[in-house]
PDB file of N, CA and C in Angstrom:
ATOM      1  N   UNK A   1      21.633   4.437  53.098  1.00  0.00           N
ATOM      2  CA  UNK A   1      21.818   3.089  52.576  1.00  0.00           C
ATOM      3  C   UNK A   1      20.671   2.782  51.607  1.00  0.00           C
ATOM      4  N   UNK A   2      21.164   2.200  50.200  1.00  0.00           N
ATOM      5  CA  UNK A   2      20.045   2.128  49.511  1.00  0.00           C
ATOM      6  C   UNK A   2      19.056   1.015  50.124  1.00  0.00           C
ATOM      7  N   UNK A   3      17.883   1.184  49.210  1.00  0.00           N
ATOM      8  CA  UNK A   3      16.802   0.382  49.970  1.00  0.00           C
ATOM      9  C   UNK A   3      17.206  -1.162  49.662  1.00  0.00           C
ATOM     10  N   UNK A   4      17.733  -1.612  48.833  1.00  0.00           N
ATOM     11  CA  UNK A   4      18.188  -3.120  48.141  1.00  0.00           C
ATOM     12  C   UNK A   4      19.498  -3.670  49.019  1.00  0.00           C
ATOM     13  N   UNK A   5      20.146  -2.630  50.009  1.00  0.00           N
ATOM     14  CA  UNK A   5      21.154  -3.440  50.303  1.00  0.00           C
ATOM     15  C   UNK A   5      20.958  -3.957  52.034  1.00  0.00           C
ATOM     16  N   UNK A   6      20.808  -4.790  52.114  1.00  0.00           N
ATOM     17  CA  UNK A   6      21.098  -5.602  53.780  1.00  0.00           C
ATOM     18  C   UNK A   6      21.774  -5.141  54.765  1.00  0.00           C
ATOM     19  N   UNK A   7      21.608  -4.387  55.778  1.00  0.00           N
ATOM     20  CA  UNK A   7      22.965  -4.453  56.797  1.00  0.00           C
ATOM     21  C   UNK A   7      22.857  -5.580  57.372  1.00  0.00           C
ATOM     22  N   UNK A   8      24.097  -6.298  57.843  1.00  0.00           N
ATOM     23  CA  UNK A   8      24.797  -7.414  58.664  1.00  0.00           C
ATOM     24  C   UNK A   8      25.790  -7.296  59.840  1.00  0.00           C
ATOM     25  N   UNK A   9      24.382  -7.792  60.694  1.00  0.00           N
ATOM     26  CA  UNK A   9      25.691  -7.110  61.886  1.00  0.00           C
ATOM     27  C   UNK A   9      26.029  -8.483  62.373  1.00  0.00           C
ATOM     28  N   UNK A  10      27.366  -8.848  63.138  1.00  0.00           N
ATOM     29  CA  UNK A  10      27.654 -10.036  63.492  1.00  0.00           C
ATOM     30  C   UNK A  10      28.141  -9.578  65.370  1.00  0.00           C
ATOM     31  N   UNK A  11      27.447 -10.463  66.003  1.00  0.00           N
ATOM     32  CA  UNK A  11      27.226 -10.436  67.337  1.00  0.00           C
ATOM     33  C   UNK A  11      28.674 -11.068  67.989  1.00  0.00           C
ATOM     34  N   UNK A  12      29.317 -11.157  68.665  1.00  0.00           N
ATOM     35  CA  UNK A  12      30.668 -11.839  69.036  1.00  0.00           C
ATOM     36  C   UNK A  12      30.109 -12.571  70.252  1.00  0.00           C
ATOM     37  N   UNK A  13      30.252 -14.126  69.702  1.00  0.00           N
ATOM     38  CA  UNK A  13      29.742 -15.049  70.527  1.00  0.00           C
ATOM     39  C   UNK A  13      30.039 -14.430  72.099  1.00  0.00           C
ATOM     40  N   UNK A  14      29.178 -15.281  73.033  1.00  0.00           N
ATOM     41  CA  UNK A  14      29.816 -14.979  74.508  1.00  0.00           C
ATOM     42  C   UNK A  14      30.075 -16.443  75.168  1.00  0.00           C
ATOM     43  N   UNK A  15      30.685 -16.307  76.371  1.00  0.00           N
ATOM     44  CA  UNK A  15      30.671 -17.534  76.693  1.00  0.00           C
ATOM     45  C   UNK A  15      29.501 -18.626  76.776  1.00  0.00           C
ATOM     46  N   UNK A  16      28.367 -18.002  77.087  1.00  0.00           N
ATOM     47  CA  UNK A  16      27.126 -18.641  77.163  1.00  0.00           C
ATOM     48  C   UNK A  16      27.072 -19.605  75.898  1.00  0.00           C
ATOM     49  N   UNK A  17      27.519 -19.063  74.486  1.00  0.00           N
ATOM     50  CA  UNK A  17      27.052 -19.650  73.799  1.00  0.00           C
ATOM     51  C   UNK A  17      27.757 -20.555  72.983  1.00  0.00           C
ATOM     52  N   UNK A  18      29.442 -20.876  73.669  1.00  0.00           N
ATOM     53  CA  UNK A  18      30.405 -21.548  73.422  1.00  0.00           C
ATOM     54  C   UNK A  18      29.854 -22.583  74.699  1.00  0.00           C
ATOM     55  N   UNK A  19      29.677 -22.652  75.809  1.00  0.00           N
ATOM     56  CA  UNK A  19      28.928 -23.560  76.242  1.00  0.00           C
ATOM     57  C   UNK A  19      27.809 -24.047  76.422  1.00  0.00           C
ATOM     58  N   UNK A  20      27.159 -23.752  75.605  1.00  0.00           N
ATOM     59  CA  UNK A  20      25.780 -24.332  74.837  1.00  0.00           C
ATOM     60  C   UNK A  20      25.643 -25.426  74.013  1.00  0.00           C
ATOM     61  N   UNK A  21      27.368 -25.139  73.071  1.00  0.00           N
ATOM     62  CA  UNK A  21      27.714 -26.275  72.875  1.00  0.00           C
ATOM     63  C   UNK A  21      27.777 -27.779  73.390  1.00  0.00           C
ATOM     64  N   UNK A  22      28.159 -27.562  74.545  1.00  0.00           N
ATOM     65  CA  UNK A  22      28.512 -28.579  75.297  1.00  0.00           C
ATOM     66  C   UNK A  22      27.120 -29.272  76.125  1.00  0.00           C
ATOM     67  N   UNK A  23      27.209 -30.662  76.184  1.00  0.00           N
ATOM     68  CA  UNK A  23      25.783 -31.265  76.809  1.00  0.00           C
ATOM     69  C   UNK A  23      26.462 -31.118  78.417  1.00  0.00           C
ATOM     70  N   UNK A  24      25.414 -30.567  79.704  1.00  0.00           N
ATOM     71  CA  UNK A  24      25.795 -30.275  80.811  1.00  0.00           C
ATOM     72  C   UNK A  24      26.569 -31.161  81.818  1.00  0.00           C
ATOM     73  N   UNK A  25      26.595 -32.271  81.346  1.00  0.00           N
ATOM     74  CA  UNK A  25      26.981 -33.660  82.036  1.00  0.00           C
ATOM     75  C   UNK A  25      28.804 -33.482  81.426  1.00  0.00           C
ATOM     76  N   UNK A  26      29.127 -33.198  80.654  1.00  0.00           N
ATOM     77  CA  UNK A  26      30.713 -32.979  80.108  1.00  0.00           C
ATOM     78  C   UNK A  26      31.274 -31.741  81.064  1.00  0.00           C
ATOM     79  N   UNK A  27      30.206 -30.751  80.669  1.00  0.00           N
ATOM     80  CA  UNK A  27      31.062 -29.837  81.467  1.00  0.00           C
ATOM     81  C   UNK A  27      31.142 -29.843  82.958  1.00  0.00           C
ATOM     82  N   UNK A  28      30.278 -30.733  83.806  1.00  0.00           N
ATOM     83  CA  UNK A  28      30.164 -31.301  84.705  1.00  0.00           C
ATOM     84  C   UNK A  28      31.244 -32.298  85.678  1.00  0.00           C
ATOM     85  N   UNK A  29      31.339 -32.539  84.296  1.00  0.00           N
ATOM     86  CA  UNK A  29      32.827 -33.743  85.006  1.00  0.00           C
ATOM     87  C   UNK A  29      33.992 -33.487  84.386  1.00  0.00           C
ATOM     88  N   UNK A  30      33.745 -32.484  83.572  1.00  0.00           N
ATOM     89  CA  UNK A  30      35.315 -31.806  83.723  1.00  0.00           C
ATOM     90  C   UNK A  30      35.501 -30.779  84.759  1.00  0.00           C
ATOM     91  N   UNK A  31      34.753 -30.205  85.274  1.00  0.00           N
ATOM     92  CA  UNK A  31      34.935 -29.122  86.750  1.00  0.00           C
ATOM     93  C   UNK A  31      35.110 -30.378  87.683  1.00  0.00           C
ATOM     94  N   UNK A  32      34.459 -31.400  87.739  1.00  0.00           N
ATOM     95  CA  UNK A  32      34.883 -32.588  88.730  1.00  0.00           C
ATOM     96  C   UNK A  32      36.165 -32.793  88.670  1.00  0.00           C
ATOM     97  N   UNK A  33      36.562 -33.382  87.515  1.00  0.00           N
ATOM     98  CA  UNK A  33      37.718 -34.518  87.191  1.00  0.00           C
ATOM     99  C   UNK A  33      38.294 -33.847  86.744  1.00  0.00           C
ATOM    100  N   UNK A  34      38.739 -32.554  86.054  1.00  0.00           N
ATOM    101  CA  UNK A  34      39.619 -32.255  85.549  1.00  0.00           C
ATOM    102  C   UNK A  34      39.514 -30.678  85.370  1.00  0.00           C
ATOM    103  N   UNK A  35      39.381 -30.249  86.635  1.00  0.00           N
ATOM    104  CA  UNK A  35      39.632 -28.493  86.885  1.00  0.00           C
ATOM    105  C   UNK A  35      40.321 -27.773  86.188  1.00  0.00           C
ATOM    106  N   UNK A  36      41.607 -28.145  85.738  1.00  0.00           N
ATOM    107  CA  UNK A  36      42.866 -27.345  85.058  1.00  0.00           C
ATOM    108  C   UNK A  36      42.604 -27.040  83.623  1.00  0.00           C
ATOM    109  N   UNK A  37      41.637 -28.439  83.140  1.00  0.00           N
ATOM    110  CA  UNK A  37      41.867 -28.630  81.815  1.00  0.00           C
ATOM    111  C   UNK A  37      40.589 -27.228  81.510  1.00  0.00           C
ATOM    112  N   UNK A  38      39.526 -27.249  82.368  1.00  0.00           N
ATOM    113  CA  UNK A  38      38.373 -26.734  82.199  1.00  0.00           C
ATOM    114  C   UNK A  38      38.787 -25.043  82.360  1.00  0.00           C
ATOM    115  N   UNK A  39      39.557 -24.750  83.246  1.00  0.00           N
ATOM    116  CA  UNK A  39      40.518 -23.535  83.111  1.00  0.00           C
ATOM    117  C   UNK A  39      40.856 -22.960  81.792  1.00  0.00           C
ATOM    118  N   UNK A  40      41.498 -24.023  81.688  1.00  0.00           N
ATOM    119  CA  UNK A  40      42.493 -23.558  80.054  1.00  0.00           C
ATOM    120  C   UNK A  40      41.546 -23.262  78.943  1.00  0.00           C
ATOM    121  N   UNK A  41      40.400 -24.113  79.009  1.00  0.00           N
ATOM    122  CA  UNK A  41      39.274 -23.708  77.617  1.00  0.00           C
ATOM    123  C   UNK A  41      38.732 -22.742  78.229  1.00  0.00           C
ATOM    124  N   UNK A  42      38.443 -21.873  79.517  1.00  0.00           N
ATOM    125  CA  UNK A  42      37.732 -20.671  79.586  1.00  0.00           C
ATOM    126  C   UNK A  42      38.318 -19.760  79.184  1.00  0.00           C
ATOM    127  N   UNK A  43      40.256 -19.644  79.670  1.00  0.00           N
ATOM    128  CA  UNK A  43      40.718 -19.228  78.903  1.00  0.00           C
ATOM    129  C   UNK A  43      40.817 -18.985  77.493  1.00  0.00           C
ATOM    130  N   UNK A  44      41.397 -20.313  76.963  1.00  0.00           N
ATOM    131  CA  UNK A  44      41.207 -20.241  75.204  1.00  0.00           C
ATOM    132  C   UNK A  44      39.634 -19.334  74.886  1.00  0.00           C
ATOM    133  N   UNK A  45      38.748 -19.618  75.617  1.00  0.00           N
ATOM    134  CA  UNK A  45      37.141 -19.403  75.024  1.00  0.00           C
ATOM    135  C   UNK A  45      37.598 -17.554  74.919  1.00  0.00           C
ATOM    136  N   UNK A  46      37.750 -17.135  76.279  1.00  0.00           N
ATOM    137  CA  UNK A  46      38.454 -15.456  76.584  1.00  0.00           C
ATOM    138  C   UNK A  46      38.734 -14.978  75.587  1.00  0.00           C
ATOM    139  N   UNK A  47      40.081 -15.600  75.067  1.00  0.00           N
ATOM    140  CA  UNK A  47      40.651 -15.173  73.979  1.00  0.00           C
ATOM    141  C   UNK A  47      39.973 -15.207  72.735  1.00  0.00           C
ATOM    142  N   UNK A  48      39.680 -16.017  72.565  1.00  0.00           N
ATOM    143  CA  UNK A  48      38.551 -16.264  70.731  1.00  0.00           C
ATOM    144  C   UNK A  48      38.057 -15.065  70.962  1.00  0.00           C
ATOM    145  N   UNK A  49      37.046 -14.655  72.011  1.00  0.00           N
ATOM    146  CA  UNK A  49      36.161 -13.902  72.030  1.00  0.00           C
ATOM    147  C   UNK A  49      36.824 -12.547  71.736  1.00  0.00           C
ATOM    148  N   UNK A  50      37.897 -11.936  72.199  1.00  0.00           N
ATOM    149  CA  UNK A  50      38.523 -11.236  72.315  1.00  0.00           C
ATOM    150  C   UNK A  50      39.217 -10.519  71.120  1.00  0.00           C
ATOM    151  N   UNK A  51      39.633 -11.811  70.412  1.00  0.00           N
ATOM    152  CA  UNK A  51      40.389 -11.826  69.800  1.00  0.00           C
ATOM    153  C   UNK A  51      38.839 -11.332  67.987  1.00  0.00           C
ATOM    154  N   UNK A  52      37.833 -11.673  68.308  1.00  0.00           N
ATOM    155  CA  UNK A  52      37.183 -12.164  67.626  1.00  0.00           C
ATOM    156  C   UNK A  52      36.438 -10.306  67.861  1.00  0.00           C
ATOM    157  N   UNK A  53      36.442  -9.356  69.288  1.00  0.00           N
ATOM    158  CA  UNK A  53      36.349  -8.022  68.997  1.00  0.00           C
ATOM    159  C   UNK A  53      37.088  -7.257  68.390  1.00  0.00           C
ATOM    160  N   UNK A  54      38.715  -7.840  68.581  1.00  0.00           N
ATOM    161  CA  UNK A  54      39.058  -6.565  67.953  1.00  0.00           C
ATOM    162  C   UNK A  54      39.484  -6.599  66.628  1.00  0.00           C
ATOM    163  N   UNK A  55      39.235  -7.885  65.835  1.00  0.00           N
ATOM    164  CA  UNK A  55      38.934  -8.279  64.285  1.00  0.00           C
ATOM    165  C   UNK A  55      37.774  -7.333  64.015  1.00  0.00           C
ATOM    166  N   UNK A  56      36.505  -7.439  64.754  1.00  0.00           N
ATOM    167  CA  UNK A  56      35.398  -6.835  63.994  1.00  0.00           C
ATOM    168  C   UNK A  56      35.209  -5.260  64.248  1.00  0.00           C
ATOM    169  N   UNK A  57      36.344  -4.986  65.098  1.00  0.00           N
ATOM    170  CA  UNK A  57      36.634  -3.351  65.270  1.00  0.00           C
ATOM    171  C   UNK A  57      37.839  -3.178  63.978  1.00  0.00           C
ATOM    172  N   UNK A  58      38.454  -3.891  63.890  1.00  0.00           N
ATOM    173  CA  UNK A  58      39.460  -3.645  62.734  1.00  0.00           C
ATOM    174  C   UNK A  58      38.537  -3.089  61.036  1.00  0.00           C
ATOM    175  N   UNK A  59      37.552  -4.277  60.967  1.00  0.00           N
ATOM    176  CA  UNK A  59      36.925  -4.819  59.989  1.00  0.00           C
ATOM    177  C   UNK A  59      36.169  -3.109  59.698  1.00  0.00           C
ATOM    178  N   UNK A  60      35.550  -2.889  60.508  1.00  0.00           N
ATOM    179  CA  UNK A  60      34.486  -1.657  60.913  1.00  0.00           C
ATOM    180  C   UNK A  60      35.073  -0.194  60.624  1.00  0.00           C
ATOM    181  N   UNK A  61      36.357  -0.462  60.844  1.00  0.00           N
ATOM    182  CA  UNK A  61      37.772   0.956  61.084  1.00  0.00           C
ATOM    183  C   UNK A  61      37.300   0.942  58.957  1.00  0.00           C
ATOM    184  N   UNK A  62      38.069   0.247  58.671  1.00  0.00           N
ATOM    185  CA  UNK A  62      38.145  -0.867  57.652  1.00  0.00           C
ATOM    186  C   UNK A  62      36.901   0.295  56.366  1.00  0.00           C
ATOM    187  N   UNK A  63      35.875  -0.234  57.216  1.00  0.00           N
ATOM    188  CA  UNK A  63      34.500   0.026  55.697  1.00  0.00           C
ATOM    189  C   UNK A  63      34.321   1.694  56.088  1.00  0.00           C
ATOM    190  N   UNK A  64      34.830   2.438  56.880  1.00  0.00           N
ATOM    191  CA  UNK A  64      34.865   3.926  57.661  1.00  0.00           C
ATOM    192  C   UNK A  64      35.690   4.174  56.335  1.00  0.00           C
ATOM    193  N   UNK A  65      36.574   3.993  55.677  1.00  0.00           N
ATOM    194  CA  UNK A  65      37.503   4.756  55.221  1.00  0.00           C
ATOM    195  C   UNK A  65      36.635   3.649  53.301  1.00  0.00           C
ATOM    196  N   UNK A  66      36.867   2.671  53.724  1.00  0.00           N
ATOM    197  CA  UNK A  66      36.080   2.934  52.003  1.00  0.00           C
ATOM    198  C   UNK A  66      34.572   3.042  51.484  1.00  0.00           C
ATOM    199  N   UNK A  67      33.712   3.682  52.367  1.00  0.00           N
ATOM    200  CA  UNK A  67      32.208   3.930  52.045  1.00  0.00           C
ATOM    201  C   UNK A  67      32.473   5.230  51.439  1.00  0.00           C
TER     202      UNK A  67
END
């Protein structure tokens, strides 16, 4: 790699840091008050993440064949 060019690597969020977002008192009283709903975004969160590896395995396949 020449000396002028940057590598960029991009990390695939984890859950930790999709609820980091959140101030602890929300996610608090949604495990209280509303279990199901708090379900469904760990889910949804699952998937992003997921969905968000095998984009950057695609991406990677991707620069293999035009370097």
């Amino acid at each position: 790699m020449p000396k002028n060019k940057i590598k960029l690597e991009f990390r695939t969020p984890s859950f930790i840091d999709y609820f980091n977002a959140f101030e602890d008192e929300v996610l608090v009283d949604m495990a209280m008050n509303y279990p199901e709903t708090l379900e469904r975004m760990c889910s949804l969160i699952s998937l992003d993440i997921q969905l968000e590896v095998e984009r950057n395995k695609k991406v990677v396949s991707r620069m293999e064949y035009t370097a």
